[in-house]
C-alpha atoms as a PDB file:
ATOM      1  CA  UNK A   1      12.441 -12.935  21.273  1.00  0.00           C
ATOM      2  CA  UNK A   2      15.672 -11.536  19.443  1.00  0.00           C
ATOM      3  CA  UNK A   3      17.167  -9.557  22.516  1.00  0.00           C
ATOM      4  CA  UNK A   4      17.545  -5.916  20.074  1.00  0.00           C
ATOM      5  CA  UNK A   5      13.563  -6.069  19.471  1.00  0.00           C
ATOM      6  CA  UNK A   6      13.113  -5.754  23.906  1.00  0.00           C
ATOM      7  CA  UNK A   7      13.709  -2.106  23.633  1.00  0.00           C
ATOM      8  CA  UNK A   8      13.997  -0.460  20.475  1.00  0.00           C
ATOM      9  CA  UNK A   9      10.974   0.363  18.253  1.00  0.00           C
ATOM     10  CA  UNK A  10      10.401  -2.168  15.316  1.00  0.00           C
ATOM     11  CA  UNK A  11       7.774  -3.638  12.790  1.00  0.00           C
ATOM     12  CA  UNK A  12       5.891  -6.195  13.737  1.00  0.00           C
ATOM     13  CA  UNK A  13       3.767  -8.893  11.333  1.00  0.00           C
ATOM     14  CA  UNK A  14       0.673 -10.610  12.935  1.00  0.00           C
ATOM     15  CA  UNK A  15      -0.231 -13.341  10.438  1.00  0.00           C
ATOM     16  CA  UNK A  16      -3.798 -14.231  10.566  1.00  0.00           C
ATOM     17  CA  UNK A  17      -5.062 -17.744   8.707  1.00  0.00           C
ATOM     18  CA  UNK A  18      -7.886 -17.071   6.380  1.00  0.00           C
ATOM     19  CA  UNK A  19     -11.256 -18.253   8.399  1.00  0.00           C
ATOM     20  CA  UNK A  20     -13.047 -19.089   4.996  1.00  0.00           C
ATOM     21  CA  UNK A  21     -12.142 -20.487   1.423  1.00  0.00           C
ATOM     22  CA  UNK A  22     -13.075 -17.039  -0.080  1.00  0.00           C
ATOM     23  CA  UNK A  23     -11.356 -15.147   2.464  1.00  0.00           C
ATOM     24  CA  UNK A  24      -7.339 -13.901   2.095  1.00  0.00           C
ATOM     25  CA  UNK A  25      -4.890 -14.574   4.982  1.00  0.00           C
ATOM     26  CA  UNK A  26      -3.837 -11.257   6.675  1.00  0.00           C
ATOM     27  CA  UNK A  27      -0.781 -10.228   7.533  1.00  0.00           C
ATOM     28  CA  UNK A  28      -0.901  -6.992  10.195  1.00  0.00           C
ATOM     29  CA  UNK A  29       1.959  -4.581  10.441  1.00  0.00           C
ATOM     30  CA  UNK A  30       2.274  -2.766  13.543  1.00  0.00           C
ATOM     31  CA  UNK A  31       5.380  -0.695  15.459  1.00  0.00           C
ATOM     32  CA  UNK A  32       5.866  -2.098  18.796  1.00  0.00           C
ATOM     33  CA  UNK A  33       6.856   1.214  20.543  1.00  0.00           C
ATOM     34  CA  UNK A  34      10.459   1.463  22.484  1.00  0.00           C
ATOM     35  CA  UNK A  35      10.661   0.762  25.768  1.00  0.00           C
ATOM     36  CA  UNK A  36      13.389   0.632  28.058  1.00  0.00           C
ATOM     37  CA  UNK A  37      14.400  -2.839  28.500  1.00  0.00           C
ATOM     38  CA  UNK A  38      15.383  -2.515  32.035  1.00  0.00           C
ATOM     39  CA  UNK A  39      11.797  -0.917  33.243  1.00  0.00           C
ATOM     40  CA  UNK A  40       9.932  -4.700  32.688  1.00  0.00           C
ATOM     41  CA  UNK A  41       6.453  -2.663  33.071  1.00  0.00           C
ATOM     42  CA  UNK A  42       6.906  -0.382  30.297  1.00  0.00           C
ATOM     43  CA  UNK A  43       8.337  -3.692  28.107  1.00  0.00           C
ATOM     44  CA  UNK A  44       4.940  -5.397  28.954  1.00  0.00           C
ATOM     45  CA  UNK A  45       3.143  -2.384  27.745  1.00  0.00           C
ATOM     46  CA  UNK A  46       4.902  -2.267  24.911  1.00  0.00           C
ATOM     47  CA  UNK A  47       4.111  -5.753  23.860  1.00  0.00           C
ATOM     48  CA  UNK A  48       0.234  -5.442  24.930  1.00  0.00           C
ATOM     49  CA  UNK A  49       0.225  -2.191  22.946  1.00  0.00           C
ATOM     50  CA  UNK A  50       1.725  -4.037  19.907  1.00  0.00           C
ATOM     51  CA  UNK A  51      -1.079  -7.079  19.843  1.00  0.00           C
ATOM     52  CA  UNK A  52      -3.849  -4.410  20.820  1.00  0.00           C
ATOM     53  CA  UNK A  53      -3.249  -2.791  17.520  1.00  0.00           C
ATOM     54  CA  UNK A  54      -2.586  -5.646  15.627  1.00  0.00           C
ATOM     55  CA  UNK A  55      -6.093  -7.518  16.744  1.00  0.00           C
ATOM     56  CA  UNK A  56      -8.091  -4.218  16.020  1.00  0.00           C
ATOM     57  CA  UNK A  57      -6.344  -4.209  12.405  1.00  0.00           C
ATOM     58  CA  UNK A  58      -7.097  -7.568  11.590  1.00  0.00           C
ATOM     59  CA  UNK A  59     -10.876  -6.997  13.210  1.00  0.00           C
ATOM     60  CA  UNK A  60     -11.347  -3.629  11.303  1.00  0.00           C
ATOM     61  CA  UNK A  61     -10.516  -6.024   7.728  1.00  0.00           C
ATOM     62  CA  UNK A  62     -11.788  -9.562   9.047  1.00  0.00           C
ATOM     63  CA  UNK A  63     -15.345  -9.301   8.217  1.00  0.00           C
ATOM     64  CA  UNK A  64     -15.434 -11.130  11.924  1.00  0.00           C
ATOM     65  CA  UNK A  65     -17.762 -10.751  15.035  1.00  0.00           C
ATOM     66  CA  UNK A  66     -14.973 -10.029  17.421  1.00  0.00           C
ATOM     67  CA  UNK A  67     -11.201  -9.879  17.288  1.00  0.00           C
ATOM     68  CA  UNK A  68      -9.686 -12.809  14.921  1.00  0.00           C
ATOM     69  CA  UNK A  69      -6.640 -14.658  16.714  1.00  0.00           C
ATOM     70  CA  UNK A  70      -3.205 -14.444  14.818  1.00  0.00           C
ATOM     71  CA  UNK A  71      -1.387 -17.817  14.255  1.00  0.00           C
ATOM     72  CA  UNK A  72       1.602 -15.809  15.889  1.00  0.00           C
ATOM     73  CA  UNK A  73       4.101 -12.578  14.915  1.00  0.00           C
ATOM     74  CA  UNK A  74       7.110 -12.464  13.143  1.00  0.00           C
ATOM     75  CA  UNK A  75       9.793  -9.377  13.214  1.00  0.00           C
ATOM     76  CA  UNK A  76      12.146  -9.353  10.476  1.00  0.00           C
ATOM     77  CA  UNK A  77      14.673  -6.520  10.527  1.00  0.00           C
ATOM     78  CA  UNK A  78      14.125  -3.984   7.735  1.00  0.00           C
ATOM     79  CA  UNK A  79      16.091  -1.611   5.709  1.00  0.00           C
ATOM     80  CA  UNK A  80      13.607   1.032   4.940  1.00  0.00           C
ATOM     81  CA  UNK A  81      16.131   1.684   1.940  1.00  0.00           C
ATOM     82  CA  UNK A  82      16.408  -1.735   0.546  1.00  0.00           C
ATOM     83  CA  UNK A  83      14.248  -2.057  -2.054  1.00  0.00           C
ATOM     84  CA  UNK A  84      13.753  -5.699  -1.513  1.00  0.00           C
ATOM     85  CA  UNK A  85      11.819  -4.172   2.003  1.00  0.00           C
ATOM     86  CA  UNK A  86       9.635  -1.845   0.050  1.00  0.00           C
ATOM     87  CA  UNK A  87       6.027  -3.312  -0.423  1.00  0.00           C
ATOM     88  CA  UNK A  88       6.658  -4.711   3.741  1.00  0.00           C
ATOM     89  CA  UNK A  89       6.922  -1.292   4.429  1.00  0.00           C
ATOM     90  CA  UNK A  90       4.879   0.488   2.418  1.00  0.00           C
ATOM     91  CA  UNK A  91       1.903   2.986   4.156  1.00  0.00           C
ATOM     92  CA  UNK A  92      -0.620   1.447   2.835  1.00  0.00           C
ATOM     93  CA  UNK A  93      -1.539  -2.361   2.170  1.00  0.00           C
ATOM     94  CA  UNK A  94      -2.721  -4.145  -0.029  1.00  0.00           C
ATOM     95  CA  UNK A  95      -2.138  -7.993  -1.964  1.00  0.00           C
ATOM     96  CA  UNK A  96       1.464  -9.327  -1.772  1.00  0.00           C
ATOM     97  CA  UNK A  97       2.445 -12.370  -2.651  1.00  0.00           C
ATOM     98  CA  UNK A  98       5.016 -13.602  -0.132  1.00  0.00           C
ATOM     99  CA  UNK A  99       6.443 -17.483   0.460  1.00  0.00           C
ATOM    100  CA  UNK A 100       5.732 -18.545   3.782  1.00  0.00           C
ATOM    101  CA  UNK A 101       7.523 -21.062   5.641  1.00  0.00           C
ATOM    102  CA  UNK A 102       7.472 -22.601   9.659  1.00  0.00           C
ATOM    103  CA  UNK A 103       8.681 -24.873  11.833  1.00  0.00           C
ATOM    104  CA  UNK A 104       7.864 -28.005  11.584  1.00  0.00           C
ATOM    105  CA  UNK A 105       6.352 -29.119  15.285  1.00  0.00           C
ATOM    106  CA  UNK A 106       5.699 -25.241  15.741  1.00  0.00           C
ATOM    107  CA  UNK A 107       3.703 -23.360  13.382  1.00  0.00           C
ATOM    108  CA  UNK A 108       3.200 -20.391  14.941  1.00  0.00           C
ATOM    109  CA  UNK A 109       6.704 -19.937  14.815  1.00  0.00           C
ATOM    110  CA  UNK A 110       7.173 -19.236  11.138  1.00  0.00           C
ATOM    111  CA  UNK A 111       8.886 -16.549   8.665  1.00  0.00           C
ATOM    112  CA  UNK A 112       7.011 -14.772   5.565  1.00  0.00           C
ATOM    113  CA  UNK A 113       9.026 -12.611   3.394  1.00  0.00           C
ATOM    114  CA  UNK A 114       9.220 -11.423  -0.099  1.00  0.00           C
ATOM    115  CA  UNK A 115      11.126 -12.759  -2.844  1.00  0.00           C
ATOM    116  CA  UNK A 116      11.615 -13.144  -6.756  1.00  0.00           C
ATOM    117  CA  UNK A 117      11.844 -16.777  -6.560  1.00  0.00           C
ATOM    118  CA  UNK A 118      12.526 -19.393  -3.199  1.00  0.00           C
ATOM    119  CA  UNK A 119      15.907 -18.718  -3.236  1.00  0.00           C
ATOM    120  CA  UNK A 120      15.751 -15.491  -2.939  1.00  0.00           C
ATOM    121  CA  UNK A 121      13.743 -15.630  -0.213  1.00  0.00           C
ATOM    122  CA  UNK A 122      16.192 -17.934   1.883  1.00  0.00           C
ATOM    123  CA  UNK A 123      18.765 -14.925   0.897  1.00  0.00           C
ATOM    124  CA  UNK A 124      16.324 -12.364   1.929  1.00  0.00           C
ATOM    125  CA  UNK A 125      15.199 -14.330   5.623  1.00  0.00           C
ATOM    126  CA  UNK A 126      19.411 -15.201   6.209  1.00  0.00           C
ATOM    127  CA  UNK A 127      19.881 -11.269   6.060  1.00  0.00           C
ATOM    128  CA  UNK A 128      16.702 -10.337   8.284  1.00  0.00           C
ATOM    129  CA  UNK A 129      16.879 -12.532  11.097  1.00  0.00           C
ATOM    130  CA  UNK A 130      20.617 -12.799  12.843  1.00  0.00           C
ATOM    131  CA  UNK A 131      19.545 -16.045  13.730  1.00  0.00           C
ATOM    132  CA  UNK A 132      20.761 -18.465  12.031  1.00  0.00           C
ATOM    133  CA  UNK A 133      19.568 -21.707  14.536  1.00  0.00           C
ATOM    134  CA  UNK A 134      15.700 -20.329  13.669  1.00  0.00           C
ATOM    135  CA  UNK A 135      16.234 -20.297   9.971  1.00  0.00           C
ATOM    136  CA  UNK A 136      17.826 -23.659  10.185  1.00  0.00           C
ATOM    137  CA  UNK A 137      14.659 -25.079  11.591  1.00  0.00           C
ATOM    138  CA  UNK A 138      12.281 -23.886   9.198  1.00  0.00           C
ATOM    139  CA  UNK A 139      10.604 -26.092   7.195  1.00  0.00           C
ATOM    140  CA  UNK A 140      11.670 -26.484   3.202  1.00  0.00           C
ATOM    141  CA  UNK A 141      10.851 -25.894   0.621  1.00  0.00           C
ATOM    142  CA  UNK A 142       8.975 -22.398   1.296  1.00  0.00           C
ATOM    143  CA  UNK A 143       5.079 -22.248  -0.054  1.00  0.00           C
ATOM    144  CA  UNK A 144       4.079 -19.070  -1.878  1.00  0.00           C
ATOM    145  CA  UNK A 145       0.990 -17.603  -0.463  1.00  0.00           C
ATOM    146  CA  UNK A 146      -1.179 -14.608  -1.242  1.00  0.00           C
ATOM    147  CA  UNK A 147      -1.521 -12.234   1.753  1.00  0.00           C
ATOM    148  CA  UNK A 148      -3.454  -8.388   2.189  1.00  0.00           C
ATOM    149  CA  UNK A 149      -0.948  -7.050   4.080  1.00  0.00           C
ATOM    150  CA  UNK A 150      -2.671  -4.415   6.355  1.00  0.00           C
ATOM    151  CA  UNK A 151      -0.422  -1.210   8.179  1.00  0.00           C
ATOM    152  CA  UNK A 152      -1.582   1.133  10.695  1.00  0.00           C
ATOM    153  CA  UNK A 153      -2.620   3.758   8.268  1.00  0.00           C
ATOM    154  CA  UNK A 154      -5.744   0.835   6.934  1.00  0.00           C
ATOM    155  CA  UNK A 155      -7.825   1.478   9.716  1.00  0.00           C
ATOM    156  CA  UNK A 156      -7.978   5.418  11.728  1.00  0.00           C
ATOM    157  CA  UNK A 157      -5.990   4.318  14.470  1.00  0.00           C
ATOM    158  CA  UNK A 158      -5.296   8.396  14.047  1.00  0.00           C
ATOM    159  CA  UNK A 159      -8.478   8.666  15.865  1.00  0.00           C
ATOM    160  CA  UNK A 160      -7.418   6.894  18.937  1.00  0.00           C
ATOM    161  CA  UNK A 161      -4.031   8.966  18.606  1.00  0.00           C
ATOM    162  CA  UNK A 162      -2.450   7.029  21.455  1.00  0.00           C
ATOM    163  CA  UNK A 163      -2.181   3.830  19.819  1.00  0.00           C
ATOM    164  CA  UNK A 164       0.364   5.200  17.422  1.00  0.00           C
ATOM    165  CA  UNK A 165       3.017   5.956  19.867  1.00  0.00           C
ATOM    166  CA  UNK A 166       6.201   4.873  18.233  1.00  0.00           C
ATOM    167  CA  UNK A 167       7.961   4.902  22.195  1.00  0.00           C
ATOM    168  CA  UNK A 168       5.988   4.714  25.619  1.00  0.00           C
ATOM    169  CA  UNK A 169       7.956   7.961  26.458  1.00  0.00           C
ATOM    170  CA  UNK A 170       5.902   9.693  24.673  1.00  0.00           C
ATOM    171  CA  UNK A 171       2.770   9.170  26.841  1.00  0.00           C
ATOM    172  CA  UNK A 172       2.446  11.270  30.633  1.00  0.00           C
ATOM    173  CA  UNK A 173       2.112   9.115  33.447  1.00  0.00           C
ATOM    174  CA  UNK A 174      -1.291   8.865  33.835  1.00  0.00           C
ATOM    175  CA  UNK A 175      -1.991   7.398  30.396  1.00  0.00           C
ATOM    176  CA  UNK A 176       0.913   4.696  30.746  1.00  0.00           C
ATOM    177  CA  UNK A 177      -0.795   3.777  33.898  1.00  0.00           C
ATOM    178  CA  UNK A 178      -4.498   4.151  32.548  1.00  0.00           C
ATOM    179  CA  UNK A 179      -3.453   2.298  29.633  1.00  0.00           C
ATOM    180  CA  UNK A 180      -1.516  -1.023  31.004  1.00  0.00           C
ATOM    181  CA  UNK A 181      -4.199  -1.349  34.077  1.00  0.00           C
ATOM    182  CA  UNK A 182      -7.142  -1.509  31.393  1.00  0.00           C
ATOM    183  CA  UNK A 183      -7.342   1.243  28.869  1.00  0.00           C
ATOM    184  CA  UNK A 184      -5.876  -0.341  25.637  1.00  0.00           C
ATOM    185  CA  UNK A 185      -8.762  -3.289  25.586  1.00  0.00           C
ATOM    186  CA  UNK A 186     -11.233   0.055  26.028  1.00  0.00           C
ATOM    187  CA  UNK A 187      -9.337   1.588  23.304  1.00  0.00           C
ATOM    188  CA  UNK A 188      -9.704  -1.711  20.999  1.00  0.00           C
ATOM    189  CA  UNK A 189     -13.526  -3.056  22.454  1.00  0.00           C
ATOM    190  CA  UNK A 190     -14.367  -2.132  18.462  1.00  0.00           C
ATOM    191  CA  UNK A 191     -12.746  -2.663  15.506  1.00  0.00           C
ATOM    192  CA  UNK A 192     -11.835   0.920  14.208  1.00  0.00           C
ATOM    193  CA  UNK A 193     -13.016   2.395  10.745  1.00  0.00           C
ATOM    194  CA  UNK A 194     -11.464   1.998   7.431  1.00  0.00           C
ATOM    195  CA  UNK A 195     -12.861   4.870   6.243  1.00  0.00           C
ATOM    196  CA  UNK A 196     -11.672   7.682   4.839  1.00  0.00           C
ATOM    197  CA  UNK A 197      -8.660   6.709   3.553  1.00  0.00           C
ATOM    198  CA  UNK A 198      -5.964   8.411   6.124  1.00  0.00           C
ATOM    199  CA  UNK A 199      -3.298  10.440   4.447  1.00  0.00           C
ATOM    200  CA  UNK A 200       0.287  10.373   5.195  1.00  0.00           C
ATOM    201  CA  UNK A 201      -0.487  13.878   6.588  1.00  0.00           C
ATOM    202  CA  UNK A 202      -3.184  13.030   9.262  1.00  0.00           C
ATOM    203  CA  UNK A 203      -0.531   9.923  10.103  1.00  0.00           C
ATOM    204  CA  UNK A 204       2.145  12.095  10.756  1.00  0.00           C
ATOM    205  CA  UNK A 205       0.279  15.208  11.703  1.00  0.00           C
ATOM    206  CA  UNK A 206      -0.776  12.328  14.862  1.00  0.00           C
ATOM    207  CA  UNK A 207       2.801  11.246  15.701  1.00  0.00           C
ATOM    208  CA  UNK A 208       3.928  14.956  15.804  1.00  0.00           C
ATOM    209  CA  UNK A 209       1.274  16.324  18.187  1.00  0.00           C
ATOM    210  CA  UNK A 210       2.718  13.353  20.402  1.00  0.00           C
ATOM    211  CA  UNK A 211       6.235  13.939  19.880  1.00  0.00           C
ATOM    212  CA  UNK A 212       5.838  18.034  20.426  1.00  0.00           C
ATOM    213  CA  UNK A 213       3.297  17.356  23.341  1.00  0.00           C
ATOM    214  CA  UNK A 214       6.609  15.040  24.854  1.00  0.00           C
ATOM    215  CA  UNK A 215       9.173  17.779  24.073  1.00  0.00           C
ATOM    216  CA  UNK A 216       7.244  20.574  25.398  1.00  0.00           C
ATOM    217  CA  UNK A 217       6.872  18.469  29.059  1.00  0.00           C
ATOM    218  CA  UNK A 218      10.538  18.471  28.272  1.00  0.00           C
ATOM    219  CA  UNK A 219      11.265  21.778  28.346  1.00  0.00           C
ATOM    220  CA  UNK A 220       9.057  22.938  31.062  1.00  0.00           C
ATOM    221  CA  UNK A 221      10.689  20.512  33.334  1.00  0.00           C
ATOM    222  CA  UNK A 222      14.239  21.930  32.510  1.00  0.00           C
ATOM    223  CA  UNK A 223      15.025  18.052  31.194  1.00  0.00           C
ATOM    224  CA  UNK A 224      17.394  19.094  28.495  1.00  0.00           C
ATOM    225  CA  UNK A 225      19.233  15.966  28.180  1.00  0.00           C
ATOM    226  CA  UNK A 226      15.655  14.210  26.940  1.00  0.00           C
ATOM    227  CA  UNK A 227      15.018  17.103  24.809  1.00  0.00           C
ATOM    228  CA  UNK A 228      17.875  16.546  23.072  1.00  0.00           C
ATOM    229  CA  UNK A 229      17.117  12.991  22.153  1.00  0.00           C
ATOM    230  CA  UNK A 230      13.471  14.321  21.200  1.00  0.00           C
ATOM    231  CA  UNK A 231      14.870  16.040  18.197  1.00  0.00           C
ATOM    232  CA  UNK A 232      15.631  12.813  16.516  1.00  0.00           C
ATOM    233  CA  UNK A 233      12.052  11.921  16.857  1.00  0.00           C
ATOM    234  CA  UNK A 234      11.549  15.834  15.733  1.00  0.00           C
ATOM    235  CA  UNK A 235      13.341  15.044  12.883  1.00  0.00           C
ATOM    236  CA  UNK A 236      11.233  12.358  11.707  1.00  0.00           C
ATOM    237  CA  UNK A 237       8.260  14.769  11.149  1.00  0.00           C
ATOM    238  CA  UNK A 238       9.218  17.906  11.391  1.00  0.00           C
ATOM    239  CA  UNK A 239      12.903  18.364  10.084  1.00  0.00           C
ATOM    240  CA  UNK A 240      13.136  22.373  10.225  1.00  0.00           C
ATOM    241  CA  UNK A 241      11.432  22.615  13.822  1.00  0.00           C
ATOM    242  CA  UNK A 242      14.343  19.595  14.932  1.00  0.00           C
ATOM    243  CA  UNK A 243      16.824  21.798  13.374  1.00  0.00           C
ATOM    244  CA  UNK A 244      15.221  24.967  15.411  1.00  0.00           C
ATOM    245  CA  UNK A 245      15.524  22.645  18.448  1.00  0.00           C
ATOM    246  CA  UNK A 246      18.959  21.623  17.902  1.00  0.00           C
ATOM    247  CA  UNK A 247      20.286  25.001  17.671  1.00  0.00           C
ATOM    248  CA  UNK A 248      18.948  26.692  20.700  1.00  0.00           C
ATOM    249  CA  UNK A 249      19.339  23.870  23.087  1.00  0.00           C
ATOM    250  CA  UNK A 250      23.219  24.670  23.843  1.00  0.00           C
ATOM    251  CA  UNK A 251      22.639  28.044  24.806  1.00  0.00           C
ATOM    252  CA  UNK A 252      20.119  27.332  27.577  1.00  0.00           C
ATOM    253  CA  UNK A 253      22.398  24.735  29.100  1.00  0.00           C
ATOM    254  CA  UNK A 254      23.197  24.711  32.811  1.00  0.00           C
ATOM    255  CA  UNK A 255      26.427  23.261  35.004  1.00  0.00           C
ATOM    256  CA  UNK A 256      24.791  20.175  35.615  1.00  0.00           C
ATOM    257  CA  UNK A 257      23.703  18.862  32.688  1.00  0.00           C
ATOM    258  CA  UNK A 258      24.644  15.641  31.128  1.00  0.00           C
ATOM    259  CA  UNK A 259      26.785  17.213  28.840  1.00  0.00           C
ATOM    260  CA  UNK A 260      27.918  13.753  27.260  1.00  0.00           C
ATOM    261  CA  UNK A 261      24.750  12.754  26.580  1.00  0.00           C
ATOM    262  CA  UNK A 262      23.390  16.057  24.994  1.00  0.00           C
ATOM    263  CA  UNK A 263      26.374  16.134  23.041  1.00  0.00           C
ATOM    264  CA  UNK A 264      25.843  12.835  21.142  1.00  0.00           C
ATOM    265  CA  UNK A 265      22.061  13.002  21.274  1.00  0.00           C
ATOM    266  CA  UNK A 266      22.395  16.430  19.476  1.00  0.00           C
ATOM    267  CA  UNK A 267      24.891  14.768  17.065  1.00  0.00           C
ATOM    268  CA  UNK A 268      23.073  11.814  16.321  1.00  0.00           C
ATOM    269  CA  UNK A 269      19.673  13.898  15.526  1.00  0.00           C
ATOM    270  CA  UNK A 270      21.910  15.745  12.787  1.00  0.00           C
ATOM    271  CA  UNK A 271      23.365  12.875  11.402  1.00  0.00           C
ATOM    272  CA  UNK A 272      19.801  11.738  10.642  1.00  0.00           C
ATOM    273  CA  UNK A 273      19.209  15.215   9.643  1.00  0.00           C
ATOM    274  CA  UNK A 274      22.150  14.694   7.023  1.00  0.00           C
ATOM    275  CA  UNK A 275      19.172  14.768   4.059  1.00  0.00           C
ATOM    276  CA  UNK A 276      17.690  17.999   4.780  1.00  0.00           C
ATOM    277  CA  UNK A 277      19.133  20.875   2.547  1.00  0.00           C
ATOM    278  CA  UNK A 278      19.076  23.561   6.176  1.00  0.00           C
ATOM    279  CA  UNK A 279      21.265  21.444   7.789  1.00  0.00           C
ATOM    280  CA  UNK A 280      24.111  23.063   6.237  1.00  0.00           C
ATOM    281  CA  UNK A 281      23.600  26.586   7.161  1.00  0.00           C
ATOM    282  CA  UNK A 282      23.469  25.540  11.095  1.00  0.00           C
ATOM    283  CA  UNK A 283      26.918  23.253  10.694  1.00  0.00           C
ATOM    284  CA  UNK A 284      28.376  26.576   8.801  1.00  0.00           C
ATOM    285  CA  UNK A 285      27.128  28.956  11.811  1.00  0.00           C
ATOM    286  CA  UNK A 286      28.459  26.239  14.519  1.00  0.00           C
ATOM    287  CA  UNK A 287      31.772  25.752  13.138  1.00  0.00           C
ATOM    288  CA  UNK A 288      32.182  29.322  13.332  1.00  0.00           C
ATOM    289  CA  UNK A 289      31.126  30.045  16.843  1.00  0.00           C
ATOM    290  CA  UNK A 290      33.609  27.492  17.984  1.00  0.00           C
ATOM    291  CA  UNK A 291      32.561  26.768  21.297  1.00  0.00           C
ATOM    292  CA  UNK A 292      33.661  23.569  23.355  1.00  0.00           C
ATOM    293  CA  UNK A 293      30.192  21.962  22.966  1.00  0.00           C
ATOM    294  CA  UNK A 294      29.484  22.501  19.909  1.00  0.00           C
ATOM    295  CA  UNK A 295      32.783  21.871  18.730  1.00  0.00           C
ATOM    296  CA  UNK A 296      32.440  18.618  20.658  1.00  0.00           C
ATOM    297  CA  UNK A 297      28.907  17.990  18.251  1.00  0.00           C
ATOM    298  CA  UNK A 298      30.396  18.487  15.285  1.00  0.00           C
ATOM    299  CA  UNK A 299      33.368  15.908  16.191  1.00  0.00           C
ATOM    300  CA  UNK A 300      30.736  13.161  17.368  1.00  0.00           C
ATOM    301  CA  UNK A 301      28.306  13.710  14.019  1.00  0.00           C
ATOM    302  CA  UNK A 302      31.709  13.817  11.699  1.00  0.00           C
ATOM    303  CA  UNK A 303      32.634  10.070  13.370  1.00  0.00           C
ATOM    304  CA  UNK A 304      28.661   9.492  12.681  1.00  0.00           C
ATOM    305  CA  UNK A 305      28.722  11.122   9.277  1.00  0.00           C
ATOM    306  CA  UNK A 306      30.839   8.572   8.222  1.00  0.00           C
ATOM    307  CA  UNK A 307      28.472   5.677   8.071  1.00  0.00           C
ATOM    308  CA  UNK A 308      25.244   5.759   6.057  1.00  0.00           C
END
């Protein structure tokens, strides 16, 4: 396991053989939620939570009794920016064709990416993985497959609302613990339904309630250093309510705070703010208050700014 994908929140393919000669291979997106590498527990959860979804996914599409077993999981990092990334990130599936490729004594332990032709594949797979000792071992030349790629918005995981949670921060205590001791194969004991069709909307009407649940725990507990990192994840789906968040946290501070870490967690949610059109107006009204800490803000995001 690459040692970045231990903590931080990433996409995750689950390739799944076709069972049948009429049947198409599926490849299963999933996010394996954050977790903080250093709490082992949560890191497990993590991973169970990632191949929970990913089995219900490839159940919900299989035509299968039960749960179909993937060949294995591959985690290539993605620019959701790149164009070349696009149709792997895209919200909803559908037929790719991909080339596919695996080590030799080791096929679970393969790559599948896109590309206009083989070599731009080997191009693609060199810039995805830093690891250049895996790609060396693949096995060439690449095959081009057809796959149905299948995300979390194919099936209403929005339904079960906890299986979307993009970090296991965002759950209370009791569900971590009635989840890892049991809960997710309850959660998962059928596959889920395909239809309707969710909308972006319900998806990320879902993720909010979780995030704003997480915030407002936040708050009550006088924890502003982790609501200040919460308005990056606020800023994912709800970019004026981060901004709102941003702006009132540094007047409720209190002497011992960690200042250091408010500061750049503020900073770092505007610098992914840096799109949204209000952003402005706050920077404008900051620079003229002039205060140490948010003067201290605006000198982390401008070092931040500076980097796409």
């Amino acid at each position: 396991m690459a040692p970045w994908s231990m903590g931080i929140a990433h996409a995750r393919f689950y390739f799944y053989p076709a069972t049948a000669a009429t049947r198409i291979p599926l490849l299963v997106r999933v996010v394996r939620p954050t977790a903080p590498s250093a709490a082992e527990p949560a890191v497990e959860f993590a991973e169970a939570l990632a191949d929970a979804k990913a089995g219900a996914l490839a159940w919900a599409w299989s035509g299968e009794a039960g749960p179909p077993t993937p060949l294995g999981d591959f985690y290539p990092n993605l620019d959701g920016e790149d164009p070349k990334d696009a149709e792997l990130l895209a919200f909803h599936g559908r037929t790719l064709e991909l080339w596919w490729t695996a080590e030799e004594q080791r096929p679970a332990s393969f790559a599948i990416g896109p590309g206009a032709d083989e070599e731009a594949f080997w191009d693609w797979l060199a810039a995805s993985r830093d690891d250049d000792a895996f790609v060396a071992r693949l096995r060439r030349p690449a095959t081009r497959i057809h796959v149905r790629l299948v995300t979390e918005a194919d099936a209403r995981l929005v339904d079960t609302p906890l299986l979307l949670v993009d970090d296991v921060d965002w759950l209370t205590a009791d569900e971590f613990a009635r989840l890892a001791s049991g809960g997710l194969a309850v959660l998962t004991a059928r596959p889920p339904a395909t239809t309707p069709a969710v909308t972006q909307a319900e998806f990320r009407a879902a993720k909010l309630a979780l995030v704003e649940r997480a915030l407002a725990h936040d708050l009550a507990h006088g924890d502003r250093r982790s609501a200040a990192f919460r308005a990056s994840e606020l800023a994912r789906f709800d970019p004026l309510a981060a901004l709102a968040l941003i702006e009132r946290l540094p007047g409720s501070l209190k002497r011992h705070d960690d200042r250091k870490s408010i500061v750049w967690a503020l900073a770092y949610a505007l610098h992914r703010l840096r799109r949204e059109p209000a952003r402005a107006d706050l920077l404008e009204r900051w620079r003229a208050a002039s205060d140490s800490l948010r003067s201290d803000v605006l000198a982390e995001l401008a070092q931040l700014d500076r980097y796409p």
